[in-house]
Protein backbone atom coordinates (compact mmCIF):
# COMPACT_ATOMS: atom_id res chain seq x y z
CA UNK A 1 0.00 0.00 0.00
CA UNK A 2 1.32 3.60 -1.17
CA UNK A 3 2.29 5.26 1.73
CA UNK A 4 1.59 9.81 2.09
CA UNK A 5 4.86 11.48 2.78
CA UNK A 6 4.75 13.89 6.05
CA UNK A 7 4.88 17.25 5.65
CA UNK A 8 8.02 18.35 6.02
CA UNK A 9 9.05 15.87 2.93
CA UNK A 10 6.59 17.20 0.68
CA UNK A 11 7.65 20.81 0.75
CA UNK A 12 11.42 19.61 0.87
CA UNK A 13 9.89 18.02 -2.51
CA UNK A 14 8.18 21.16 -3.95
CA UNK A 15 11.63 23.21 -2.99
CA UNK A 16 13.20 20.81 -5.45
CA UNK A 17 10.80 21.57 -8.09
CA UNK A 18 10.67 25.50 -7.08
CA UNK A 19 14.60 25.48 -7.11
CA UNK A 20 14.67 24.57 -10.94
CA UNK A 21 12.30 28.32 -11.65
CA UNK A 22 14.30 30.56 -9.25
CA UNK A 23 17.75 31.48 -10.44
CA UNK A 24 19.41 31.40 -7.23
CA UNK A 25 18.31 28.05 -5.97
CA UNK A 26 17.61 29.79 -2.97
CA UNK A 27 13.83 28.60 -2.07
CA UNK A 28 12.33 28.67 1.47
CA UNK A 29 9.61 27.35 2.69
CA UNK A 30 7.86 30.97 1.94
CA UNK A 31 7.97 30.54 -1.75
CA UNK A 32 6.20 27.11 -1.24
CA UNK A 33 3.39 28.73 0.69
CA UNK A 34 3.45 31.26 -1.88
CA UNK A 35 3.01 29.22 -4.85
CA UNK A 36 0.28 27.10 -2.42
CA UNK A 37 -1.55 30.26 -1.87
CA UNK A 38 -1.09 29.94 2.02
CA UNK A 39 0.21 31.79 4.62
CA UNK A 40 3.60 30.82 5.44
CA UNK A 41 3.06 31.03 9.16
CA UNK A 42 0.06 28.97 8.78
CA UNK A 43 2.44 26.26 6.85
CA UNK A 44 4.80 26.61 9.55
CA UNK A 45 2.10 25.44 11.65
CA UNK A 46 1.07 23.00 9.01
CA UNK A 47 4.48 21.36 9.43
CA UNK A 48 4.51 20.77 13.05
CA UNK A 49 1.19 19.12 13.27
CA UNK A 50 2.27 17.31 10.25
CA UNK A 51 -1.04 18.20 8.61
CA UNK A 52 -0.86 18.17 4.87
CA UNK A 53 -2.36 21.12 2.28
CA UNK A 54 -4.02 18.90 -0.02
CA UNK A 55 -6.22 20.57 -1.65
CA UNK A 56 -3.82 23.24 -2.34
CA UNK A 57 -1.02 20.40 -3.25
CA UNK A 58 -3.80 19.24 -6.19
CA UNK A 59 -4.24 23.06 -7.00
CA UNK A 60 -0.70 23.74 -7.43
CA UNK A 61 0.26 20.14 -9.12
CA UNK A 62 -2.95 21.03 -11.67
CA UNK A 63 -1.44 24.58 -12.42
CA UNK A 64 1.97 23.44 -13.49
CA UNK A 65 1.19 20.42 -14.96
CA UNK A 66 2.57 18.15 -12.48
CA UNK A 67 1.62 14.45 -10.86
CA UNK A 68 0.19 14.73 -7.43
CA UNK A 69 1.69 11.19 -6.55
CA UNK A 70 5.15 12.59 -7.09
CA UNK A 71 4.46 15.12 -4.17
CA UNK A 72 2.26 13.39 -1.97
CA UNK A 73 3.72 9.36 -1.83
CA UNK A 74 6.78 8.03 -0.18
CA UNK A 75 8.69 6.52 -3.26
CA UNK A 76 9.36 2.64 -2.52
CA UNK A 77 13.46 1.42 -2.12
C-alpha cells in the first residue's frame, strides 16, 4: 500500500521543483506557501502538526502540470 509522505518531505519536494524556476536556488519554505496560496506562518504550523495542504497540493500540481503522486507518496526502495 502507497504510503503519504509527512509534511516536512513534501515541501522539501516542492523546494526541489521550485529550485529549478528561481535562479538562485535559494527557495524557502515561503515561496512554497506562496506558490500554495497559504500563509507561510500557517504552513509553519502545518508542518509541526504534520497536517498536509491537499487541496492546495492538487491546486498547485494542476497549475503546473505536475503528478500529485510525485508530491504526496513516499517513493518505494
Amino acid at each position: 500500500m502507497n504510503e503519504l509522505c509527512d509534511t516536512e518531505e513534501i515541501v522539501e519536494r516542492i523546494k526541489d521543483i521550485l529550485s529549478r524556476h528561481i535562479k538562485n536556488n535559494e527557495v524557502y519554505d515561503w515561496h512554497v506557501a506562496d506558490v500554495l496560496g497559504i500563509d507561510d506562518n500557517n504552513l509553519s504550523v502545518m508542518k509541526k502538526r504534520n497536517k498536509r495542504p491537499l487541496q492546495e497540493i492538487l491546486l498547485f500540481c494542476d497549475r503546473c502540470g505536475l503528478d500529485p503522486r510525485d508530491i504526496l507518496i513516499k517513493k518505494r526502495s
